[in-house]
Protein backbone atom coordinates (compact mmCIF):
# COMPACT_ATOMS: atom_id res chain seq x y z
CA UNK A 1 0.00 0.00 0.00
CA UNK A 2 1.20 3.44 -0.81
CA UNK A 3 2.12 5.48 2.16
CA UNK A 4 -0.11 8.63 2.37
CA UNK A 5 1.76 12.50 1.70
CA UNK A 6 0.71 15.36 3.34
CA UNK A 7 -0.63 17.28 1.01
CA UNK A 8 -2.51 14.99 -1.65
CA UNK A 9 -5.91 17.07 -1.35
CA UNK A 10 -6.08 20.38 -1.46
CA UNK A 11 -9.34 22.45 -0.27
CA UNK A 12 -10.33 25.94 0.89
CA UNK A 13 -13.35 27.21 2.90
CA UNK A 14 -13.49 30.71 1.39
CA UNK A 15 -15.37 33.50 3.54
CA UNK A 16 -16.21 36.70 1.63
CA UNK A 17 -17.99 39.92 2.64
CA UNK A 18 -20.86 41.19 1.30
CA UNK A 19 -21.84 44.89 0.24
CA UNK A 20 -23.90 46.99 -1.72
CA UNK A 21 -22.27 48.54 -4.35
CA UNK A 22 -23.87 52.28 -4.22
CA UNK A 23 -23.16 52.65 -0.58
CA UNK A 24 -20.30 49.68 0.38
CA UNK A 25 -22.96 48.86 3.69
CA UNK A 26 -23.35 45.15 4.17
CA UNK A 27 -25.82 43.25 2.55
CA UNK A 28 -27.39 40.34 2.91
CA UNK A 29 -28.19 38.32 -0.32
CA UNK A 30 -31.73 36.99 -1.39
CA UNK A 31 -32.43 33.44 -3.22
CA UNK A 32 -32.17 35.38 -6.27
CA UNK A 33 -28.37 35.17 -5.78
CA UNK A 34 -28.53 32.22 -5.61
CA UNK A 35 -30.58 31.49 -8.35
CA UNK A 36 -28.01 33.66 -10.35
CA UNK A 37 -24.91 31.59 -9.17
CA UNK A 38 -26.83 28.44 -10.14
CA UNK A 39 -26.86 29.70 -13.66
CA UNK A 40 -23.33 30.84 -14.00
CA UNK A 41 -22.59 27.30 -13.40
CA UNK A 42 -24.97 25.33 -15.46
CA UNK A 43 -23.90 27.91 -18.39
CA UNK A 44 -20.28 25.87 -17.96
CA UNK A 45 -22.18 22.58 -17.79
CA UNK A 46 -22.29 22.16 -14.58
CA UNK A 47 -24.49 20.00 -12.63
CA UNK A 48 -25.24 21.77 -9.65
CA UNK A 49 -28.46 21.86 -7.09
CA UNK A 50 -29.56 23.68 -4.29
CA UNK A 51 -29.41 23.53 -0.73
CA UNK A 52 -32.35 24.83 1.26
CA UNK A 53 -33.07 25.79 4.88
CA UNK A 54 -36.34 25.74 6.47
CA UNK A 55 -37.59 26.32 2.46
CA UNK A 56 -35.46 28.84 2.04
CA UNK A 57 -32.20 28.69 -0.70
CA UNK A 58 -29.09 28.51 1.12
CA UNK A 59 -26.73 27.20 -1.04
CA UNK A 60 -25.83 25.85 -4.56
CA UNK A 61 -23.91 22.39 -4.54
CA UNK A 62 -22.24 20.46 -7.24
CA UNK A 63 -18.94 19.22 -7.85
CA UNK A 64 -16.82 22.42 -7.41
CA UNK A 65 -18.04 21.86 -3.76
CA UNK A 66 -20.93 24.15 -2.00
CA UNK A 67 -21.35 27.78 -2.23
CA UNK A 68 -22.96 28.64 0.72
CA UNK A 69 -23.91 30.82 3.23
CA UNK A 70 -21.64 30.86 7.19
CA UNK A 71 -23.67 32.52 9.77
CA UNK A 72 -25.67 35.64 7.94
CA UNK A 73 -26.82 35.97 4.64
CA UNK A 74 -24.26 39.06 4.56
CA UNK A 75 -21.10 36.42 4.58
CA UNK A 76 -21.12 33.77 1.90
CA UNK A 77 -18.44 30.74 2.23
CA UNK A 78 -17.77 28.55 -0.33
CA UNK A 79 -16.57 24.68 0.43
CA UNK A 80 -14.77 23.73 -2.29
CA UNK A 81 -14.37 20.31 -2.88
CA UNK A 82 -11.19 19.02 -2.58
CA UNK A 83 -8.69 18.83 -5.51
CA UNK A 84 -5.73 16.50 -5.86
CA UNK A 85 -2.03 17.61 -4.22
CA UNK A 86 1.11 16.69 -5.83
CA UNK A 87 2.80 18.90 -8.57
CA UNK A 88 0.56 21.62 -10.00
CA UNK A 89 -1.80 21.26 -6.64
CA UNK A 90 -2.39 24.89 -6.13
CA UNK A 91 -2.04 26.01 -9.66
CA UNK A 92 -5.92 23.81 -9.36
CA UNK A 93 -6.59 25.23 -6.10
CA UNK A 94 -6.11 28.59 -8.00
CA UNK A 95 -7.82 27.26 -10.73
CA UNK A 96 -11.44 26.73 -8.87
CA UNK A 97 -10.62 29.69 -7.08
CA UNK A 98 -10.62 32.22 -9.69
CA UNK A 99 -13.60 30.37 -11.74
CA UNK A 100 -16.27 30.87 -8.30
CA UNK A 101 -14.76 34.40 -7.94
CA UNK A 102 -16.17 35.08 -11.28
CA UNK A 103 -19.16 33.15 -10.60
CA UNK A 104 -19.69 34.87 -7.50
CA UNK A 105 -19.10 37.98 -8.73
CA UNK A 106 -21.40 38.18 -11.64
CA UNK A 107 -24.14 36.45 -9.15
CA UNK A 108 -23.77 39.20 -6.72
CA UNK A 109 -23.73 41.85 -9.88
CA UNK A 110 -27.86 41.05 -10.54
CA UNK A 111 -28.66 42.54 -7.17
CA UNK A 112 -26.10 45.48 -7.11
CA UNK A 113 -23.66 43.84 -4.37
CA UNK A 114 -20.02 42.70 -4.71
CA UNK A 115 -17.26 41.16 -2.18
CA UNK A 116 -15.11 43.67 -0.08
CA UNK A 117 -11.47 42.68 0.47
CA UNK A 118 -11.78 42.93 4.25
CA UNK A 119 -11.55 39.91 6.47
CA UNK A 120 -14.34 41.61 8.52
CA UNK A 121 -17.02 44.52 7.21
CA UNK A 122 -15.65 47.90 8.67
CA UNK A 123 -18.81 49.09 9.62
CA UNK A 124 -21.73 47.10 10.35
CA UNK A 125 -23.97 46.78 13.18
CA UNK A 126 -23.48 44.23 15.59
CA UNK A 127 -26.83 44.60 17.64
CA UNK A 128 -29.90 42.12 17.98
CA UNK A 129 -32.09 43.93 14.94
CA UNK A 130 -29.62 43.17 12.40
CA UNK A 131 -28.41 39.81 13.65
CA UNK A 132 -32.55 38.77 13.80
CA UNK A 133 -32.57 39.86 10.38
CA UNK A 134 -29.58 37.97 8.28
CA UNK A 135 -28.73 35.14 10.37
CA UNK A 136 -28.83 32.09 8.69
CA UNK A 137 -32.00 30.10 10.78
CA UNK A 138 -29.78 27.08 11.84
CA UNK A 139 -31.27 25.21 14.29
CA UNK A 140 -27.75 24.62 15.86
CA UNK A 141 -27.85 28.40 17.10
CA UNK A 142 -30.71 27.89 19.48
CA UNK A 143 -28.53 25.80 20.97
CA UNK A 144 -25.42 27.78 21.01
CA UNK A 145 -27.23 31.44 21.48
CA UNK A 146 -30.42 30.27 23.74
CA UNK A 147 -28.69 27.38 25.86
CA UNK A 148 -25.65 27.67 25.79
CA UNK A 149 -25.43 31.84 26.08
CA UNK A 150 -22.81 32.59 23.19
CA UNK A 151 -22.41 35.98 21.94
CA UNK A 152 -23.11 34.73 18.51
CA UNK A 153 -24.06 38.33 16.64
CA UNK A 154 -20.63 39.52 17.49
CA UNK A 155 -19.80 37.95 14.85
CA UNK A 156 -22.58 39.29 12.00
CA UNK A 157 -20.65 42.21 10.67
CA UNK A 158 -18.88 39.46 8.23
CA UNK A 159 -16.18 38.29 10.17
CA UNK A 160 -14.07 36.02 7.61
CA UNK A 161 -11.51 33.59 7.27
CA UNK A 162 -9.60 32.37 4.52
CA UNK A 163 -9.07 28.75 6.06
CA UNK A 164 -7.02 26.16 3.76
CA UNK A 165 -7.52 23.13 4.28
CA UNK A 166 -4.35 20.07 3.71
CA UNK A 167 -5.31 16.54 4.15
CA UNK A 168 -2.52 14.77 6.85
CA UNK A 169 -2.38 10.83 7.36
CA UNK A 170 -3.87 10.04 10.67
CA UNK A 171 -0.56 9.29 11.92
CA UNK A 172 0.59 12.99 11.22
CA UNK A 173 -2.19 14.30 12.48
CA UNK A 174 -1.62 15.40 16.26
CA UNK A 175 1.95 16.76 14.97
CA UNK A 176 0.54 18.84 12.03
CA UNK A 177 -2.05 20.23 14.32
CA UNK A 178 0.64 21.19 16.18
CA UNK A 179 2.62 22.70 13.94
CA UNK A 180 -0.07 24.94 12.29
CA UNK A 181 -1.34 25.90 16.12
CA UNK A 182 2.25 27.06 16.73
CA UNK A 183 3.37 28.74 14.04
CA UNK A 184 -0.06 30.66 13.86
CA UNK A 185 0.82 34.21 14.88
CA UNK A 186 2.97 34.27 11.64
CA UNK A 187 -0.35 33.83 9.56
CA UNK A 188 -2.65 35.92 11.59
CA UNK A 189 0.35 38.22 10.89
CA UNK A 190 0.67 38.03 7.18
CA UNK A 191 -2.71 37.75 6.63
CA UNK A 192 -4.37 40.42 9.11
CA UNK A 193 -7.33 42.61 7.42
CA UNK A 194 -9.89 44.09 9.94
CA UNK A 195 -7.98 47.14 11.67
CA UNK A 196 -12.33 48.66 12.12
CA UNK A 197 -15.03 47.45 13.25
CA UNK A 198 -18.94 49.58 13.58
CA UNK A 199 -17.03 51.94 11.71
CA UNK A 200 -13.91 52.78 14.46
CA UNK A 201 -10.51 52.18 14.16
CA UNK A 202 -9.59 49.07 17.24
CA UNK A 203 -6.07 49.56 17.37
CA UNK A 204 -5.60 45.99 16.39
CA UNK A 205 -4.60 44.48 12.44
CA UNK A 206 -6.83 41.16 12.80
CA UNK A 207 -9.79 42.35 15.20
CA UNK A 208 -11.60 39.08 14.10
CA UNK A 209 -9.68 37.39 16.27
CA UNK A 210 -11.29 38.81 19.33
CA UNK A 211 -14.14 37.45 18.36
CA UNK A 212 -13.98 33.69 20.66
CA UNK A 213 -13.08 35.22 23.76
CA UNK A 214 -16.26 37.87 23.04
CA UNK A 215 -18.56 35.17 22.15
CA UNK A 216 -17.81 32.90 24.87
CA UNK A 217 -16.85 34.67 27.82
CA UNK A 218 -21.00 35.01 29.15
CA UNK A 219 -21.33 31.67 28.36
CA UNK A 220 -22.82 29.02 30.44
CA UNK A 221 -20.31 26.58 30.21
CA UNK A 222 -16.03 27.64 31.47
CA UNK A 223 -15.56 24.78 29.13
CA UNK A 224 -16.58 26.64 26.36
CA UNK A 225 -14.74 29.60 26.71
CA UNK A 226 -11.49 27.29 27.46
CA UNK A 227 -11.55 25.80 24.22
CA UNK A 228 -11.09 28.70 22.60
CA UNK A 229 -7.55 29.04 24.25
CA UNK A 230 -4.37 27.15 22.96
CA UNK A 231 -3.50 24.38 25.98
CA UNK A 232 -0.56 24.85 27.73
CA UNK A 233 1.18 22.26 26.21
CA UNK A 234 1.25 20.79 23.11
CA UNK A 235 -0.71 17.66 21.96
CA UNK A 236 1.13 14.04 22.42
CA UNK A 237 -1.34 12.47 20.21
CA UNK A 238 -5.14 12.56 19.24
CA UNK A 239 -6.02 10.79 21.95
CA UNK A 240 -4.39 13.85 24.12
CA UNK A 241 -6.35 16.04 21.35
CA UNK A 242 -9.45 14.55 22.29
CA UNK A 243 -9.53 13.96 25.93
CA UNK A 244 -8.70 18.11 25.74
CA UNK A 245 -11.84 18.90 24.07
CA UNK A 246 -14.29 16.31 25.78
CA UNK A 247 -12.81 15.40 29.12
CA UNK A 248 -13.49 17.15 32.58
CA UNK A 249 -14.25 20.74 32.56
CA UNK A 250 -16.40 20.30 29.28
CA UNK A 251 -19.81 20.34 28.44
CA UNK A 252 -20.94 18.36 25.50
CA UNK A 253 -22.66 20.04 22.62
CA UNK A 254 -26.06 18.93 21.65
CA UNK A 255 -25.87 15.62 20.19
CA UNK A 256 -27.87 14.55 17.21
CA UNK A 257 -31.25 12.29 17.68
CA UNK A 258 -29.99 9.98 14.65
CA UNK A 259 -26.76 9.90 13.57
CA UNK A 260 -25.78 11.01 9.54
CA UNK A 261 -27.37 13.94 9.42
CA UNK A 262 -25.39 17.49 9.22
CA UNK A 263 -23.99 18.78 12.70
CA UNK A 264 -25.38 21.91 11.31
CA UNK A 265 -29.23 21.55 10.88
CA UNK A 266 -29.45 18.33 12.62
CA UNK A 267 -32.33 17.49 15.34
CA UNK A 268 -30.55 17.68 18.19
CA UNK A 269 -30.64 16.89 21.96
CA UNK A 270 -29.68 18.48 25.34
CA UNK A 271 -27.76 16.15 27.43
CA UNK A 272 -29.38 16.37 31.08
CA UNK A 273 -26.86 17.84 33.59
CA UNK A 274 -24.49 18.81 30.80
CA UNK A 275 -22.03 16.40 31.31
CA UNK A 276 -18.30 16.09 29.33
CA UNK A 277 -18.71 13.45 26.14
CA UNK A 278 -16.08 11.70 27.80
CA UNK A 279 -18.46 10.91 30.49
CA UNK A 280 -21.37 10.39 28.53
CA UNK A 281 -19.78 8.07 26.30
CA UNK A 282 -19.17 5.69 29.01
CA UNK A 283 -22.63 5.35 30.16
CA UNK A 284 -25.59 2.90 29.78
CA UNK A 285 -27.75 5.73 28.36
CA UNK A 286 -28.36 9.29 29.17
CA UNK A 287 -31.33 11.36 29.38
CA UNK A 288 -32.13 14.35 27.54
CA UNK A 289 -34.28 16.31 25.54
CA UNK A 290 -35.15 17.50 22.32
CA UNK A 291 -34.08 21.33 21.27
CA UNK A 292 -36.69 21.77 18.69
CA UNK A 293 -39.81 20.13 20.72
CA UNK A 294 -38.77 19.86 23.91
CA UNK A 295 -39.44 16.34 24.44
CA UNK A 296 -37.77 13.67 27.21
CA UNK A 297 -35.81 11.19 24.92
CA UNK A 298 -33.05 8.67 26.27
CA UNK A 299 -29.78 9.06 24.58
CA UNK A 300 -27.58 5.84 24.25
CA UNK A 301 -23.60 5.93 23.47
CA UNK A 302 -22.24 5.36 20.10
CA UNK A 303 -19.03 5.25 18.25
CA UNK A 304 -20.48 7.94 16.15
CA UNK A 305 -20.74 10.82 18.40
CA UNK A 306 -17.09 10.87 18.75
CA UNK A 307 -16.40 11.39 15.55
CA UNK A 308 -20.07 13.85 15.23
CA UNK A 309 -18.68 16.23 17.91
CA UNK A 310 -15.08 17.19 16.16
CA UNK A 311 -16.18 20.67 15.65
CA UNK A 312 -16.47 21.31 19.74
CA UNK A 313 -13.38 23.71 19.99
CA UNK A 314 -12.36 26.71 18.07
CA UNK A 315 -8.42 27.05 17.92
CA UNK A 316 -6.42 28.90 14.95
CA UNK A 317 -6.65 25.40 13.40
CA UNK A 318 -8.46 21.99 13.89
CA UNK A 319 -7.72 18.88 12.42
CA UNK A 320 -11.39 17.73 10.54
CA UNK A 321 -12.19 14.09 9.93
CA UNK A 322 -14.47 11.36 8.08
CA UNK A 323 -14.20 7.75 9.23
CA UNK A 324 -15.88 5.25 6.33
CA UNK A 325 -16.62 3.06 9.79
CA UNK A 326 -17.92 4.09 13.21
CA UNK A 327 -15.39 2.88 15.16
CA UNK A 328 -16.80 0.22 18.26
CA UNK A 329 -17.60 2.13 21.49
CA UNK A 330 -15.92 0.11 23.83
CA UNK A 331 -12.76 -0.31 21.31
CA UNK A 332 -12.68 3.75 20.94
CA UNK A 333 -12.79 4.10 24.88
CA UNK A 334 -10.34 0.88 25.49
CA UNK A 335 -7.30 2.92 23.31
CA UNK A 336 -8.06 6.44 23.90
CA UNK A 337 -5.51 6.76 26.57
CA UNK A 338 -3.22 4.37 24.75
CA UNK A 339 -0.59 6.27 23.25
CA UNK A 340 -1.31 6.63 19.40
CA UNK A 341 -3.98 4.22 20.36
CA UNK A 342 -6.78 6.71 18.11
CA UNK A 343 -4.29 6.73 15.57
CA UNK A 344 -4.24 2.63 15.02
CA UNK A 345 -7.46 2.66 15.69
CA UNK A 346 -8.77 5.43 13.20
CA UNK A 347 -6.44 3.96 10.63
CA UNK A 348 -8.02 0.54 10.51
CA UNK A 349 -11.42 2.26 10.28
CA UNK A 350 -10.71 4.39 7.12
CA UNK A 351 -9.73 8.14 8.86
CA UNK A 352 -9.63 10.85 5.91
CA UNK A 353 -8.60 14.03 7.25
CA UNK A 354 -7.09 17.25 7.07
CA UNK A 355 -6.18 20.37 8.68
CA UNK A 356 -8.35 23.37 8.56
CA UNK A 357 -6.34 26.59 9.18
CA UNK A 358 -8.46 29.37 11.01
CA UNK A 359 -6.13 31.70 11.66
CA UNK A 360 -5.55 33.65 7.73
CA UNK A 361 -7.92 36.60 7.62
CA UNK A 362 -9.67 36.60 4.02
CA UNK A 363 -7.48 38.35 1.49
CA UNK A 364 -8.14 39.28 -1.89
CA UNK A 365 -7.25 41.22 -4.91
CA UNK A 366 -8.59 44.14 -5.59
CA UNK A 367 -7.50 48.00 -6.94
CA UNK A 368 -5.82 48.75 -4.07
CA UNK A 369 -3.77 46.41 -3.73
CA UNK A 370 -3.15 45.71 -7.85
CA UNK A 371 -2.08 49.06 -8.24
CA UNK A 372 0.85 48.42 -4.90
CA UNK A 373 2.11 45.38 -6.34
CA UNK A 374 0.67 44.68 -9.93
CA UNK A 375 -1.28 41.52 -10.73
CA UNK A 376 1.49 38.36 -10.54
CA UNK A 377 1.85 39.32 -6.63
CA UNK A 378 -2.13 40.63 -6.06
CA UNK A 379 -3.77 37.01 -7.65
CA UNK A 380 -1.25 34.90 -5.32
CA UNK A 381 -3.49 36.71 -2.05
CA UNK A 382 -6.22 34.48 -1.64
CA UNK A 383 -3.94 31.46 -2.57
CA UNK A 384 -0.83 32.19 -0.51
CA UNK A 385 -2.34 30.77 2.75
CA UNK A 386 -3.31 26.85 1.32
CA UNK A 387 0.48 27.56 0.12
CA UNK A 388 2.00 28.25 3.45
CA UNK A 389 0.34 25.54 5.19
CA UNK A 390 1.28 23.02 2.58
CA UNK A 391 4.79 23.99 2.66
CA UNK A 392 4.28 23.41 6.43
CA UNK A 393 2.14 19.78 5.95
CA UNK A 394 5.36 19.01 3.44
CA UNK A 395 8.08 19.93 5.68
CA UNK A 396 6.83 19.29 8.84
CA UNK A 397 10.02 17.88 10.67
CA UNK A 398 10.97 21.87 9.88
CA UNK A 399 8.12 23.14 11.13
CA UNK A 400 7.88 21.20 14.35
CA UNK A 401 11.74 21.98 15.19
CA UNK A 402 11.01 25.26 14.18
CA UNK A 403 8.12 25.89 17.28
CA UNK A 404 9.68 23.30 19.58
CA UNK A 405 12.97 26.26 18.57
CA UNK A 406 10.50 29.48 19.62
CA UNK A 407 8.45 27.53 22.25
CA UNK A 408 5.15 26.87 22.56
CA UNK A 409 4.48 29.33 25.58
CA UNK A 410 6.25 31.86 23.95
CA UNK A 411 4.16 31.18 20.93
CA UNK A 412 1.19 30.34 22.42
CA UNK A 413 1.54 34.98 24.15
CA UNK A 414 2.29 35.73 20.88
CA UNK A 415 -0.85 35.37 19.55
CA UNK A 416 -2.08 38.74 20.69
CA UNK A 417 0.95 40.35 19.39
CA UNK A 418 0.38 39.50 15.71
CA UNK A 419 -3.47 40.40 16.15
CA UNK A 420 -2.31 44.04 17.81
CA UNK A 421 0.17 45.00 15.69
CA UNK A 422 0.89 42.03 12.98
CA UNK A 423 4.14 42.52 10.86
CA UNK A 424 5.03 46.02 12.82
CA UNK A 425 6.24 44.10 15.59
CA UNK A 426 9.51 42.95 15.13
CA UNK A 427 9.13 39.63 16.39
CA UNK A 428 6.17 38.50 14.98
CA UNK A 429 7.67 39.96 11.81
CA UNK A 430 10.51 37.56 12.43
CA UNK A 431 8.86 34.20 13.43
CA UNK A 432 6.86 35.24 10.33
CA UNK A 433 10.08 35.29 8.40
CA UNK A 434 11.14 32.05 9.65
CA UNK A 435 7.82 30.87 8.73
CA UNK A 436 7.56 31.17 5.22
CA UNK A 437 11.04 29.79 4.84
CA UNK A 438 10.30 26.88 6.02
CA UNK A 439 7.35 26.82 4.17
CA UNK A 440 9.11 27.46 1.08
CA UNK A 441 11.33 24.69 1.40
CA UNK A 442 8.28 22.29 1.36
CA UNK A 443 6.84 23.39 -2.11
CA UNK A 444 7.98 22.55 -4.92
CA UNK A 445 9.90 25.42 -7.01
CA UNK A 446 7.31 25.47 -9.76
CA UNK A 447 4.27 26.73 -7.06
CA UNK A 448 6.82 28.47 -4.80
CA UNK A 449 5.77 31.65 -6.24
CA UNK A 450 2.20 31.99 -4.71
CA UNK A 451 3.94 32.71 -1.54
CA UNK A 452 4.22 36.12 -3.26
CA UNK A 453 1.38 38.02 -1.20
CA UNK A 454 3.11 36.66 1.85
CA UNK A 455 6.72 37.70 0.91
CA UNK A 456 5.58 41.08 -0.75
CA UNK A 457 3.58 41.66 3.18
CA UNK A 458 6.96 40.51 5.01
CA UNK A 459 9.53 43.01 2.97
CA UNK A 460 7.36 46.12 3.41
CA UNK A 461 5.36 45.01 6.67
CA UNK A 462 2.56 46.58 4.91
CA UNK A 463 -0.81 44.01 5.67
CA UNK A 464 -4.74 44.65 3.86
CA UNK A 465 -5.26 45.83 7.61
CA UNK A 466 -2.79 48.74 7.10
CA UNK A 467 -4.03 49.03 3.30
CA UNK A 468 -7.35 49.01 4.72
CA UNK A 469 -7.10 51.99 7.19
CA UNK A 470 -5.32 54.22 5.20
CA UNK A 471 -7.96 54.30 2.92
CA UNK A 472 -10.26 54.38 5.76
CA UNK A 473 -8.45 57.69 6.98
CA UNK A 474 -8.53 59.18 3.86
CA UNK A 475 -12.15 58.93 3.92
CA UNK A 476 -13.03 59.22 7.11
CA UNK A 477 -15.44 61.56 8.34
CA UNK A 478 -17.48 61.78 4.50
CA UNK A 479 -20.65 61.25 3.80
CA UNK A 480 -19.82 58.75 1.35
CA UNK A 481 -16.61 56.63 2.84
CA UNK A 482 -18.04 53.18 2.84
CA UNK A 483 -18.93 54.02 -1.22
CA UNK A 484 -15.16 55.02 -1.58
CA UNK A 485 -13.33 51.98 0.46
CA UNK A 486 -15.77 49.86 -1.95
CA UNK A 487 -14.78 50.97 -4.64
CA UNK A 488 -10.82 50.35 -3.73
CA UNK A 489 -11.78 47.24 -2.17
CA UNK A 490 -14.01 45.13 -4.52
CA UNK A 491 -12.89 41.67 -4.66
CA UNK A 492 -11.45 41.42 -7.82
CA UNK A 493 -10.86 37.77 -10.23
CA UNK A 494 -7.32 37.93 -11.68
């Protein structure tokens, strides 16, 4: 049997900002857009359908992946499905890229919107009107705003990622997560682009990244808040990984009534007592009840809910997962303090997964930044972070000396360094440095060059966050600013 390479699928969940184009305020998109997108794509031959929500469009799927909708209707995200690694890998990242940039574009064109290079929307309300009236109706946010307390329309100005995402064998896994965790404050760095939010300047280059500790911190549950906060140490294995997120101190998310369904929009049930999966897991059965009616049900254990409740933690990355078995309960909780012992296990039951980086803000082309830098360095933006983290996936022996070289507590502080003041501090700008050649080294010299964005922001320590407020203070204080950072800021398809 072949031996698995970091790196053999390439995807990207793609976040992108939504505004008008007479004014540059956010918008939030009807099922007309979607309608429109549909149509770009069958035009090509495409074989696409759509997603719905509660009988509303949300989405149009086929196999370029699912363009899609994350939290508000004023913040589309696209899943693209996954294309194969190896040599010329990102040139078809790129590829896919570019063609739903187009698509999205001339979708969003019918309705007089467009995408705004900004990894969060500089001035958009963040209060309970305008979070009632473009969040997506998931019936995972009752849960998460109703039960479990979270901030959630914090994050409804837009707040965006530009999260690549590099399959790992299962063996890999724990040490790529580690690596990516790590080395993080070199790609919040690079990649910082909200210096504003409700239209004033925060004094930080990637205010997104507030966001967790805002959401969480009038929460219900500690446990929640903690796992928003890289652990003191690093992870020995996934076992370590997963004992982190569901062991004491934790509260289990909702768990679904039948398993197979999307954690999303799933029917869902309220553990009674709120107790850790861990603990759950280990029981006969557990009682509970239905979020959507209300009704008593009895819960009993499965394999499945392991691998279901992945998405419990939000770090800078997280290492995402498909098993083509369920593995057996009392196998799963014989090995999971075994060292490795998820590892063998997940490997004999089919484990496909891959590391999705959180920490890039969402970077694009646009005027702005074409006429700084011209167009071989502005269309390498959105790709440059799937090329940093595969350079990292590819040379990961590098990449682990390299953070076991900083430290992981010294690492781990400066996190809020590279969101303050990104590439103006010196050592961020120098971890960052560090960084990319490592990065380098793993890619092969024909795709080296889409590290271009990220060498172009090293040399001049010039970010889209500073990019972003100059044009913001040029503005500032007109009548028609939003109108003129749109303009300068339209997401562009080089």
């Amino acid at each position: 049997m072949a031996i698995e390479e970091a790196g053999c699928k390439l995807g990207l969940e793609m976040e992108m900002p939504v505004v008008r184009r007479d004014d540059g305020r956010s918008h939030a998109v009807g099922d007309r857009y979607f309608e429109a997108l549909a149509a770009c794509k069958r035009g090509r031959g495409e074989d696409v359908a759509f997603d719905f929500l509660a009988g509303r469009v949300m989405g149009v799927v086929g196999s370029h992946g699912e363009s899609s909708l994350d939290n508000g209707y004023n913040l589309l995200e696209t899943s693209f499905a996954p294309v194969p690694g190896g040599a010329g890998g990102l040139d078809r990242l790129a590829e896919c890229i570019g063609r739903e940039l187009q698509d999205v574009r001339q979708a969003l064109g019918a309705e007089g919107a467009a995408l705004l290079n900004a990894s969060e929307h500089p001035d958009c309300s963040l209060g309970p009107d305008w979070y009632a009236a473009v969040r997506v109706q998931r019936p995972i946010y009752r849960e998460l705003v109703d039960y479990r307390g979270w901030l959630h329309r914090l994050g409804i100005d837009a707040k965006a990622q530009n999260g690549p995402c590099t399959s790992v064998p299962v063996a890999q896994a724990a040490r790529a997560l580690n690596a990516v965790l790590a080395l993080g404050p070199a790609s919040i760095a690079l990649f910082a682009n909200s210096p504003l939010e409700s239209g004033q300047a925060t004094g930080l280059k990637e205010n997104r990244l507030t966001l967790w500790e805002r959401v969480f911190r009038p929460g219900r549950f500690a446990g929640d808040y903690a796992l928003q906060q890289l652990p003191g140490q690093p992870f020995d294995d996934l076992g370590h990984y997963f004992r982190w997120m569901f062991g004491p101190g934790t509260a289990s998310r909702a768990l679904p009534l039948r398993l197979g369904a999307g954690y999303k929009s799933v029917a869902s049930v309220l553990l009674q007592d709120d107790p850790p999966l861990d603990r759950f897991l280990r029981a006969t059965s557990w009682p509970g009840r239905r979020i959507d009616t209300g009704e008593a049900v009895e819960l009993h254990p499965h394999g499945g809910y392991f691998e279901y409740s992945q998405f419990a933690h939000f770090l800078d990355a997280r290492w995402r997962y498909r098993l083509a078995e369920a593995p057996p309960l009392d196998e799963l909780l014989e090995v999971w303090g075994r060292p490795q012992g998820i590892e063998a296990l997940y490997e004999r039951c089919g484990a496909d997964g891959y590391i999705e980086g959180r920490a890039p803000g969402a970077v694009f082309a646009d005027a702005q930044l074409l006429d700084e830098v011209g167009a071989d360095i502005a269309r390498t933006a959105v790709v440059a972070p799937s090329a940093l983290q595969l350079g990292l996936m590819r040379n990961l022996d590098q990449a682990e000396q390299l953070w076991r070289d900083w430290g992981w507590t010294r690492l781990r502080e400066m996190r809020i360094d590279a969101i303050r003041h990104a590439l103006d501090d010196d050592v961020v700008q120098a971890l960052a440095r560090d960084v990319l050649e490592v990065a380098r080294a793993g890619l092969p010299a024909a795709e080296r060059h889409w590290l271009a964005y990220a060498d172009h922001a090293l040399q001049t320590r010039r970010t889209g966050a500073d990019r972003l407020l100059a044009l913001w203070r040029e503005h500032q204080g007109r009548g028609d600013c939003l109108a003129r950072v749109r303009e300068r800021r339209e997401v562009l398809a080089l």
